[in-house]
Protein backbone atom coordinates (compact mmCIF):
# COMPACT_ATOMS: atom_id res chain seq x y z
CA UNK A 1 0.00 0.00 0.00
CA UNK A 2 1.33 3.26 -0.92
CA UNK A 3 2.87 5.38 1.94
CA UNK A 4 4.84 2.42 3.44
CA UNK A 5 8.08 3.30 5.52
CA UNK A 6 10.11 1.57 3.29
CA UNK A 7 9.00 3.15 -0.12
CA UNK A 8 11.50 6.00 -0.97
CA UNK A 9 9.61 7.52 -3.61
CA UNK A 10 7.98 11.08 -3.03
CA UNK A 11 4.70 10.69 -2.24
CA UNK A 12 2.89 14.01 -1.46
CA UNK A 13 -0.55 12.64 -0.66
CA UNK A 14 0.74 9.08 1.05
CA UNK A 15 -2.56 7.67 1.96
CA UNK A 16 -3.70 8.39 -1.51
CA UNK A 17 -2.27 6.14 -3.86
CA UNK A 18 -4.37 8.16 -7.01
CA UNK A 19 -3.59 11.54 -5.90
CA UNK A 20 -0.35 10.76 -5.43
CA UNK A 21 0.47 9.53 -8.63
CA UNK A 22 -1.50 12.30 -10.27
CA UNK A 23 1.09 14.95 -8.50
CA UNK A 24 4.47 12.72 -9.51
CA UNK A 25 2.93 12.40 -13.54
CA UNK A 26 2.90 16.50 -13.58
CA UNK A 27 5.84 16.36 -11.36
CA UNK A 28 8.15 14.23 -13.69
CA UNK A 29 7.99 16.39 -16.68
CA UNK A 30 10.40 18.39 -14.80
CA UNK A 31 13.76 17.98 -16.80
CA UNK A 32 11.94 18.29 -20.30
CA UNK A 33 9.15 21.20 -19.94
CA UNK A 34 10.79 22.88 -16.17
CA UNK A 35 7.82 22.26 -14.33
CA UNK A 36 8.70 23.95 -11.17
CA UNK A 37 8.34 22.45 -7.83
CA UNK A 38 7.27 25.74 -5.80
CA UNK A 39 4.11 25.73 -8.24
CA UNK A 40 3.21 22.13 -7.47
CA UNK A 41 3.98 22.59 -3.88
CA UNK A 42 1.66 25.50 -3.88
CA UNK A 43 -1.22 23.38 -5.46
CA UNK A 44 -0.53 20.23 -2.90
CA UNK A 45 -0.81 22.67 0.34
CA UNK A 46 -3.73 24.19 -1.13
CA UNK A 47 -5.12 20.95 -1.32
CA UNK A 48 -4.02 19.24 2.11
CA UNK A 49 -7.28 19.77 3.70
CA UNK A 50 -9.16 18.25 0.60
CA UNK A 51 -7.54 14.87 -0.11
CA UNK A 52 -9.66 12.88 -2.20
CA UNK A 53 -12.26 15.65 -3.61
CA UNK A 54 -11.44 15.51 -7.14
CA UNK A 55 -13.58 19.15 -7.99
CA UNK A 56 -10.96 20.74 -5.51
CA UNK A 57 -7.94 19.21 -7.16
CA UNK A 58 -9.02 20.10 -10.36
CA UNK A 59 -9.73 23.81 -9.13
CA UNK A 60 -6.74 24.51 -8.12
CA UNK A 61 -4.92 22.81 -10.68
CA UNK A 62 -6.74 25.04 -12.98
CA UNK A 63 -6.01 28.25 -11.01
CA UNK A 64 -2.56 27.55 -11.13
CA UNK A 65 -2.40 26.87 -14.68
CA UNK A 66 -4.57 30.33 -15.16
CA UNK A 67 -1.62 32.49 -13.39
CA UNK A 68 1.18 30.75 -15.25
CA UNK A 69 -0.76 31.50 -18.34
CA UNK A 70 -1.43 34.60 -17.38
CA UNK A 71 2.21 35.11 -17.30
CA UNK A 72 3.32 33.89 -20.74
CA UNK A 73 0.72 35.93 -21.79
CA UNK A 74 1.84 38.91 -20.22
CA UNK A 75 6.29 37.85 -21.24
CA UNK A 76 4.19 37.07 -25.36
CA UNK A 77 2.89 40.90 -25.20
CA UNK A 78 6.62 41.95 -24.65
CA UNK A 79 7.95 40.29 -27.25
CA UNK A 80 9.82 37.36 -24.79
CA UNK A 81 8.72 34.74 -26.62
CA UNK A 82 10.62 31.60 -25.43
CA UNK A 83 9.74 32.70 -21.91
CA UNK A 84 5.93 32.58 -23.10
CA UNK A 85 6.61 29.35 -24.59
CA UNK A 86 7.99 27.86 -21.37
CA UNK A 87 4.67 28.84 -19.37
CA UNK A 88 2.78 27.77 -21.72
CA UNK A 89 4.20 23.90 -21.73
CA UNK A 90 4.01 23.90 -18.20
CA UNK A 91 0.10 25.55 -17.82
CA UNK A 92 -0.56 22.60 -20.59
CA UNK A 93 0.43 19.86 -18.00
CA UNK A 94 -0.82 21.91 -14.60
CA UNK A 95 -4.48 21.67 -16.65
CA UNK A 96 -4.18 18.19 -17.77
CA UNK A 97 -3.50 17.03 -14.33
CA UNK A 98 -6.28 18.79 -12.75
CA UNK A 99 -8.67 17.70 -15.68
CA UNK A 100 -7.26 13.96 -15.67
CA UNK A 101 -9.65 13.16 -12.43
CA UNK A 102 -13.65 14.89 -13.63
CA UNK A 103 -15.87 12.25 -14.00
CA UNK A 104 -18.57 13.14 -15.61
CA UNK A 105 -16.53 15.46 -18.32
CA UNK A 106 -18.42 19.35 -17.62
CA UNK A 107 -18.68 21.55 -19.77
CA UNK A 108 -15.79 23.87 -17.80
CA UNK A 109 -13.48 20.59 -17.42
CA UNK A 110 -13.66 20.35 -21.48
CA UNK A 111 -13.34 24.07 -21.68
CA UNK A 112 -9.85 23.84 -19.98
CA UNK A 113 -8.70 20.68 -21.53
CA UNK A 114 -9.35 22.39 -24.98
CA UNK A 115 -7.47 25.23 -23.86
CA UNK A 116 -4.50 22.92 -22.61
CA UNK A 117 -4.10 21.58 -26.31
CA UNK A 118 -4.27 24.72 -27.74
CA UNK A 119 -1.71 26.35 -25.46
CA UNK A 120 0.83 23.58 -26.20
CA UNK A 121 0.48 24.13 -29.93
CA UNK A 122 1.38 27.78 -29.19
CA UNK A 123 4.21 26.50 -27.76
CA UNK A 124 5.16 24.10 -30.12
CA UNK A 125 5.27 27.15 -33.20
CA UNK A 126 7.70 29.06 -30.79
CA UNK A 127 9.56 26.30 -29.55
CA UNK A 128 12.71 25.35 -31.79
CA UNK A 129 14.75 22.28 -30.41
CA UNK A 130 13.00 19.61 -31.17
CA UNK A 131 10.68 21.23 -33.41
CA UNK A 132 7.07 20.24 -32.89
CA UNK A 133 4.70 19.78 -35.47
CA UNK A 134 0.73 19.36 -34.86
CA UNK A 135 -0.33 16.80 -37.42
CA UNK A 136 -3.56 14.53 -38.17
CA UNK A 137 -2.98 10.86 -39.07
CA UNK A 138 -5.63 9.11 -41.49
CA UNK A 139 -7.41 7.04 -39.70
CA UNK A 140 -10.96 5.24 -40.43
CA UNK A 141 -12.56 7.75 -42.76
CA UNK A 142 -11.25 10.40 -39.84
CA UNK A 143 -8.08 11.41 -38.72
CA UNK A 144 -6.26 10.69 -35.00
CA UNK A 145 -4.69 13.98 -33.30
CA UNK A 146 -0.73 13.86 -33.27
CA UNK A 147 2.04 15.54 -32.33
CA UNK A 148 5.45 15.12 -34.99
CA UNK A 149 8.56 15.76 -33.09
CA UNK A 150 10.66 16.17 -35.59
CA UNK A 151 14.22 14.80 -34.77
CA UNK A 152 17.68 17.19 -34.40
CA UNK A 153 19.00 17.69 -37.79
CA UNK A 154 22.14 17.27 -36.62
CA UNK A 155 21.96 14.52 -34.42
CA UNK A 156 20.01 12.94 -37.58
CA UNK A 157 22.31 13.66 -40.54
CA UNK A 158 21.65 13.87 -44.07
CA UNK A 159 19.44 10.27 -44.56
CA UNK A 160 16.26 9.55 -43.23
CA UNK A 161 15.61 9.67 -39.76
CA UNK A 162 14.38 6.42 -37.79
CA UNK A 163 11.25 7.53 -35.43
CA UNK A 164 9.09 5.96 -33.05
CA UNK A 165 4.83 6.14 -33.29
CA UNK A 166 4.22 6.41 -29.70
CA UNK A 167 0.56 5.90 -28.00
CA UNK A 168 -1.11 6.72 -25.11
CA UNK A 169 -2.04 4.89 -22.47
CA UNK A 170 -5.32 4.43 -20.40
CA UNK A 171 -5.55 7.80 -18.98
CA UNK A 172 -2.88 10.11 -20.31
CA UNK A 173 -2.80 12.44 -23.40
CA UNK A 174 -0.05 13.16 -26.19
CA UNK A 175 1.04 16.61 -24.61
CA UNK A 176 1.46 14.50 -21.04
CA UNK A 177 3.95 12.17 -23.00
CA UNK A 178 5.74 14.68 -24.78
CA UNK A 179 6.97 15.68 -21.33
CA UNK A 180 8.26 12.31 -20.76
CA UNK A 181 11.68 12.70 -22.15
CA UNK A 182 10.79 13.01 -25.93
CA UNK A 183 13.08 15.70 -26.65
CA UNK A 184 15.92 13.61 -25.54
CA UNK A 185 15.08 10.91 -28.07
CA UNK A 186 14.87 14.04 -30.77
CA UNK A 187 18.74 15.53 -29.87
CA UNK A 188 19.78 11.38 -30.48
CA UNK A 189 18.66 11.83 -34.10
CA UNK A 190 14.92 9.78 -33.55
CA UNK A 191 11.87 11.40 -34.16
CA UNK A 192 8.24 10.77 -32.47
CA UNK A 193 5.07 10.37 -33.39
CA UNK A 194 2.99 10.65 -30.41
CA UNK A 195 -0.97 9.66 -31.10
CA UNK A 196 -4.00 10.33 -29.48
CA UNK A 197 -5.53 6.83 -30.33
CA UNK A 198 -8.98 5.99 -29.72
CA UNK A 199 -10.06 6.38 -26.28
CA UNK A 200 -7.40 9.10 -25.46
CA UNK A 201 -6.96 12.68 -24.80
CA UNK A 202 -8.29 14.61 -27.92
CA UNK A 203 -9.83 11.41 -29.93
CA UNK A 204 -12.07 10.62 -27.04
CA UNK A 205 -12.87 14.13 -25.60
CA UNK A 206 -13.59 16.17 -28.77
CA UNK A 207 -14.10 13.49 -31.54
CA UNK A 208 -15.85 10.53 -30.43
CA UNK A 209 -13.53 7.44 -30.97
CA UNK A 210 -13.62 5.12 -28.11
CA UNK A 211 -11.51 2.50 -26.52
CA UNK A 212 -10.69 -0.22 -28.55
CA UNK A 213 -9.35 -3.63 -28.71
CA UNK A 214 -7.59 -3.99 -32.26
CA UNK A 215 -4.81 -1.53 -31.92
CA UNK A 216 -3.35 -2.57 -35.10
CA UNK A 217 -5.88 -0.53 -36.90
CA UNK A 218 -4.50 2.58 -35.91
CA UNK A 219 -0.50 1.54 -35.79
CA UNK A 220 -0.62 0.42 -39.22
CA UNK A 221 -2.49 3.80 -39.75
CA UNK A 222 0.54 5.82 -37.70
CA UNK A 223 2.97 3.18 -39.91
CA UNK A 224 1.76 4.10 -43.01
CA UNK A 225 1.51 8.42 -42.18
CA UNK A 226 5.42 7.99 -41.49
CA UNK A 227 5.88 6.31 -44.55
CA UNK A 228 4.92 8.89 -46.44
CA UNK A 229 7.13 11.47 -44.64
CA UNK A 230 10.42 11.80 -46.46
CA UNK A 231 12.21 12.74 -43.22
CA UNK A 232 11.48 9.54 -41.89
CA UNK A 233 12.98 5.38 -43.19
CA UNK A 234 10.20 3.25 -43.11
CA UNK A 235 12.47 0.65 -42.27
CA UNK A 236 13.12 1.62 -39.18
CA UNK A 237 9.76 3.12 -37.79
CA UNK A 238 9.21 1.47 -34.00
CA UNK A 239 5.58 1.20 -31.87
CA UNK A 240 6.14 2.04 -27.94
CA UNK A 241 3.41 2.81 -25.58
CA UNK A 242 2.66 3.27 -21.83
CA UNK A 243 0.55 1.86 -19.34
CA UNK A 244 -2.13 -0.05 -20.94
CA UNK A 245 -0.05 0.78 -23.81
CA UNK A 246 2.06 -2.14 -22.95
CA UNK A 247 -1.17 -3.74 -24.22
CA UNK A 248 -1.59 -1.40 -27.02
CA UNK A 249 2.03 -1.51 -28.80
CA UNK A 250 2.66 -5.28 -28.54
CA UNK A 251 -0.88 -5.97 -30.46
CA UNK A 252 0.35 -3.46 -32.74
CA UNK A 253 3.97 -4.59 -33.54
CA UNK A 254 2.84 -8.58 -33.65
CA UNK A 255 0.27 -8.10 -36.35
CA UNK A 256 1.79 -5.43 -37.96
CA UNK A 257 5.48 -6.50 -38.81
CA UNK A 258 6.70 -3.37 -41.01
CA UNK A 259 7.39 -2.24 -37.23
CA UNK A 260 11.29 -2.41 -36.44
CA UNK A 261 10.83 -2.48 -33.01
CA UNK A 262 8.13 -2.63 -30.07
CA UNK A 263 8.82 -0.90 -26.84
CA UNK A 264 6.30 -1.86 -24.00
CA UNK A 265 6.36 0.52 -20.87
CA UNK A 266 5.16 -1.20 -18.08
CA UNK A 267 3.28 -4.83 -18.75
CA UNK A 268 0.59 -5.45 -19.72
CA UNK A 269 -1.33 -9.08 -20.44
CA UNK A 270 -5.13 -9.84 -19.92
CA UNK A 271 -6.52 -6.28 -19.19
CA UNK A 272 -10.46 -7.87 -19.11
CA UNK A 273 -9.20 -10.18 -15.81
CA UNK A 274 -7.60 -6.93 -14.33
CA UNK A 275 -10.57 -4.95 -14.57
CA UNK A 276 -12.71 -7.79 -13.45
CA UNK A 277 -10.71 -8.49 -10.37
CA UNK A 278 -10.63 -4.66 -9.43
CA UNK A 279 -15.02 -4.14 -10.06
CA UNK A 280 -15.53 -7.27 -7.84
CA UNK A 281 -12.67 -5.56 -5.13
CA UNK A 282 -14.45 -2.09 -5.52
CA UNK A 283 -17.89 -3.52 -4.89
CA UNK A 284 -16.43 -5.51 -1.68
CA UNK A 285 -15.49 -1.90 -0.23
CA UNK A 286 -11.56 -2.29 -1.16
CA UNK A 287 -9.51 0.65 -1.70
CA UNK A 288 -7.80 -0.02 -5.00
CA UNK A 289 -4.36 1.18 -6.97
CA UNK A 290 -5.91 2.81 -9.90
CA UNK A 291 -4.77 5.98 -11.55
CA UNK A 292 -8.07 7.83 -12.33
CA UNK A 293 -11.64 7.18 -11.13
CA UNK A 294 -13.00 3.75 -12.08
CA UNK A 295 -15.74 5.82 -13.84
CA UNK A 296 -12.92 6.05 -16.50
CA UNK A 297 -13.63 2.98 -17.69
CA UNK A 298 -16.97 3.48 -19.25
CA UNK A 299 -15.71 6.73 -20.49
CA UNK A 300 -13.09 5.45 -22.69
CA UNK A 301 -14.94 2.66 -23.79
CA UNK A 302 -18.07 4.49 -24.71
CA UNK A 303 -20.04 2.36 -22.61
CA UNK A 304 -22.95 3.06 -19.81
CA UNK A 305 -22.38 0.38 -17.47
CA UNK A 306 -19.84 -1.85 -16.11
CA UNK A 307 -21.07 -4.92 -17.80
CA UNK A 308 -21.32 -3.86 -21.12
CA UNK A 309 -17.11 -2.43 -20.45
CA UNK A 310 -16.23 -5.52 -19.21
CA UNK A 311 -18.01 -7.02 -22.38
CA UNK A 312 -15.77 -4.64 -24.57
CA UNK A 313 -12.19 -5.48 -22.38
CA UNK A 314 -12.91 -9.51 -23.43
CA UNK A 315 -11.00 -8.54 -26.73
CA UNK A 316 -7.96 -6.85 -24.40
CA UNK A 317 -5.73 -9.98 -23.99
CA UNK A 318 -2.51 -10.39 -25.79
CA UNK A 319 -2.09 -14.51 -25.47
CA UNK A 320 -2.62 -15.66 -29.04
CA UNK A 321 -1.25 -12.83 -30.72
CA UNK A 322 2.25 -11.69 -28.96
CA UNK A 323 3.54 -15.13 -29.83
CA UNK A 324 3.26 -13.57 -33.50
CA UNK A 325 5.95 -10.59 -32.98
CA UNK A 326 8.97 -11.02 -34.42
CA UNK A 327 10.58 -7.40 -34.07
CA UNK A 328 13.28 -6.56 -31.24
CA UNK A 329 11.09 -6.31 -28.61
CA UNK A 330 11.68 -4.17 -25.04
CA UNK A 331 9.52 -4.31 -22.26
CA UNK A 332 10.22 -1.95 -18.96
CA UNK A 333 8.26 -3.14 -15.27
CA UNK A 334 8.85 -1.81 -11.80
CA UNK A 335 8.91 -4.25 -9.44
CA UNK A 336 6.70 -2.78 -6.85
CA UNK A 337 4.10 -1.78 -9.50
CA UNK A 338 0.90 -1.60 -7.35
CA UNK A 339 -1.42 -1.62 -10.86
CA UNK A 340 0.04 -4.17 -12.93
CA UNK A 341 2.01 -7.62 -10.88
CA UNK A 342 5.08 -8.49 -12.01
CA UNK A 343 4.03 -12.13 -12.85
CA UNK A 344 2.32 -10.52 -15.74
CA UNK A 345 5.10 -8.62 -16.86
CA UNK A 346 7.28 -12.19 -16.78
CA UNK A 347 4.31 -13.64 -18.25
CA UNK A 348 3.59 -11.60 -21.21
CA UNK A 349 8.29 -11.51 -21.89
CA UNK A 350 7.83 -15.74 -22.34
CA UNK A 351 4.89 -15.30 -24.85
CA UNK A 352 6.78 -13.36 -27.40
CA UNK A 353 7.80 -14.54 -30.69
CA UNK A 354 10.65 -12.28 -31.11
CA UNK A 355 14.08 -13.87 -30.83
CA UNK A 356 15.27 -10.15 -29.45
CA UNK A 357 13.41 -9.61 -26.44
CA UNK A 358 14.35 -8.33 -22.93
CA UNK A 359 12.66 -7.39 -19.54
CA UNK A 360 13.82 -4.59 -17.56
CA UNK A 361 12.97 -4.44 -14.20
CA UNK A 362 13.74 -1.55 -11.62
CA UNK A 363 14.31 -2.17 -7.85
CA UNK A 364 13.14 -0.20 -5.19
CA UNK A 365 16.95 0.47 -4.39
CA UNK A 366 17.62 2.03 -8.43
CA UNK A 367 14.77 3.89 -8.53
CA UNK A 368 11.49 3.31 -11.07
CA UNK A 369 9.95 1.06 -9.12
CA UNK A 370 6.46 1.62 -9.60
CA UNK A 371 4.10 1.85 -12.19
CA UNK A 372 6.07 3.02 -15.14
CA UNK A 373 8.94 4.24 -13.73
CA UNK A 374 6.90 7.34 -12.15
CA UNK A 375 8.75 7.72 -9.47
CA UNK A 376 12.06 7.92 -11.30
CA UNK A 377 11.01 9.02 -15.16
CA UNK A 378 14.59 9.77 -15.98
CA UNK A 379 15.90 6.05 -15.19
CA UNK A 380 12.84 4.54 -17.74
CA UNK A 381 13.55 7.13 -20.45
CA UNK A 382 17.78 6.62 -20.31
CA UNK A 383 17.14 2.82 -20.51
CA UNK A 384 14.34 2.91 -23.50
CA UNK A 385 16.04 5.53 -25.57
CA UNK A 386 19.41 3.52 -25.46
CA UNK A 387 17.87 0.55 -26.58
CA UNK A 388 16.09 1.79 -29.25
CA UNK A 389 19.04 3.68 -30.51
CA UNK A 390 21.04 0.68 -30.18
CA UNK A 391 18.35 -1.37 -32.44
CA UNK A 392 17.30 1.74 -34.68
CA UNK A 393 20.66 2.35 -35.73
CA UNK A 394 21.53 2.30 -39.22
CA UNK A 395 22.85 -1.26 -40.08
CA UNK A 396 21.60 -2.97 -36.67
């Protein structure tokens, strides 16, 4: 149970394991869009006497992101326009953080999300290294949201660029995961395609495209937008994902195999028996691990009750189709993850067809031992960007 003596990770709200990891996802953006501690230290006292009322987190959240705003807005008018920029990343992730808990969706929580998206593309037309392009991916007679992060020419040189199609995960958003150490992978010469798939952030907010189970539909969609991007060599174009993205990118890479490489981080294996586990623990009175509201769920999945989801997750199980992979294959676990058990993670690392496949798991004593690495971002990104520029690499 999170707040345990023995757990050295910073945990701001310890009897709240959701809260918690709420503050430590804004938190470790840090070292890519300088999220500064003072701010979220502000928002955490301001909330200390309202631990587990989501409206309040979200409030303040919100009123923090409106003075940092307020700020770039006020450094934009005089012409300081990286300063602006920098605001505006981090008001982007103060909003998403407070928004990431509403359940029902109001009309204000959309409002602010909206904002959030917009803000970030403001930053992204100021911003130079990496550059940041807003792009839509065909997808289904529609298109899917994306950020392009184009990688450092220099880094890159004069051929095409490998890159990496990156999805969400269960609960977090393409501007969220840009702050996870994407601009390193950009100065190593690798560029990113980060998607709002189905049932995330912009796709499932503002254009109706739910949850689903056959990922493949949209990788080989993200595949196939690279493809046609002359920056980019379609032979070495990778899948990676997070959370339930470990279910997401493995799906993807085994039954798409133009992928060069699949990069699961944290495990993921039979997501209908983990959800039907936790609804039979919530209705016993437990007090469950979980990330957002269980009310997510339906959300994502478009979906009015917890039967018909649970109908829906039956498709969510990778046995039968990881043994079809054949890329390099990397998949990242904490050992103390409270969401997702290890066993699963060790589980899922036997099933895979690829001959190249590892498991990397972090200790409590390294650092990154829970739930993808949120407790120590910096130690997951190092290891997943050296592997995949080890296996990208021209002639590998």
């Amino acid at each position: 149970m999170i707040g345990r003596k023995d757990d050295p990770a910073f945990l701001y709200f310890p009897g709240n394991y959701r809260w918690s990891m709420g503050l430590l996802i804004c938190l470790g953006a840090a070292p890519w869009i300088g999220i500064e501690i003072d701010e979220v230290h502000r928002v955490g006292r301001a909330l200390e006497e309202h631990v587990g009322d989501d409206r309040a987190w979200f409030e303040e959240w919100t009123r923090m992101g409106d003075k940092i705003v307020a700020r770039g807005r006020d450094a934009q008018a005089k012409g300081h326009r990286l300063t602006a920029a920098s605001c505006f990343m981090r008001a982007t992730r103060y909003y998403q953080t407070g928004e990431r808990f509403i359940h029902p969706r109001s009309e204000r929580s959309m409002a602010v999300y909206a904002a959030s998206v917009e803000l970030f593309k403001a930053a992204a037309a100021i911003i130079r290294h990496p550059r940041i392009e807003s792009v839509e991916v065909p997808y289904d007679g529609t298109s899917l949201p994306a950020l392009l992060v184009h990688p450092d020419p220099e880094a890159a040189g004069s051929r095409p660029a490998p890159c990496m199609v990156f999805f969400d995960g269960f609960d977090v958003t393409k501007e969220l995961q840009y702050g996870y150490g994407i601009p390193d992978l950009a100065a190593r010469g690798i560029g990113c395609l980060i998607v709002d798939g189905p049932g995330n952030g912009e796709s499932v907010r503002f254009r109706n495209l739910p949850l689903i189970a056959e990922t493949e539909r949209y990788g080989t969609a993200a595949y196939e937008y690279l493809s046609t991007r002359h920056e980019f060599d379609p032979r070495r174009i990778g899948v990676m994902a997070l959370s339930l993205g470990g279910y997401y990118a493995p799906r993807a890479a085994a039954l798409e195999p133009r992928f060069a490489c699949c990069v699961a981080w944290g495990a993921q294996w039979d997501y209908h028996a983990i959800w039907a586990k936790r609804l039979d623990e919530l209705a016993s009175g437990k007090v469950l691990s979980l990330s957002v509201p269980p009310e997510h769920l339906q959300w994502v999945l478009g979906v009015s009750s917890q039967a018909a989801a649970l109908k829906k997750l039956e498709g969510f199980r990778l046995d039968g189709i990881v043994q079809k992979m054949t890329c390099p294959f990397l998949l990242l676990h904490g050992a103390g993850d409270e969401q997702i058990p290890l066993s699963l993670a060790e589980k899922c690392l036997a099933a895979v067809g690829s001959k190249q496949k590892t498991l990397k798991v972090f200790s409590r004593e390294e650092g990154g031992f829970h739930h993808c690495q949120v407790d120590n971002v910096t130690i997951g990104v190092h290891y997943m960007w050296d592997w995949i520029e080890d296996v990208l690499r021209p002639g590998a």
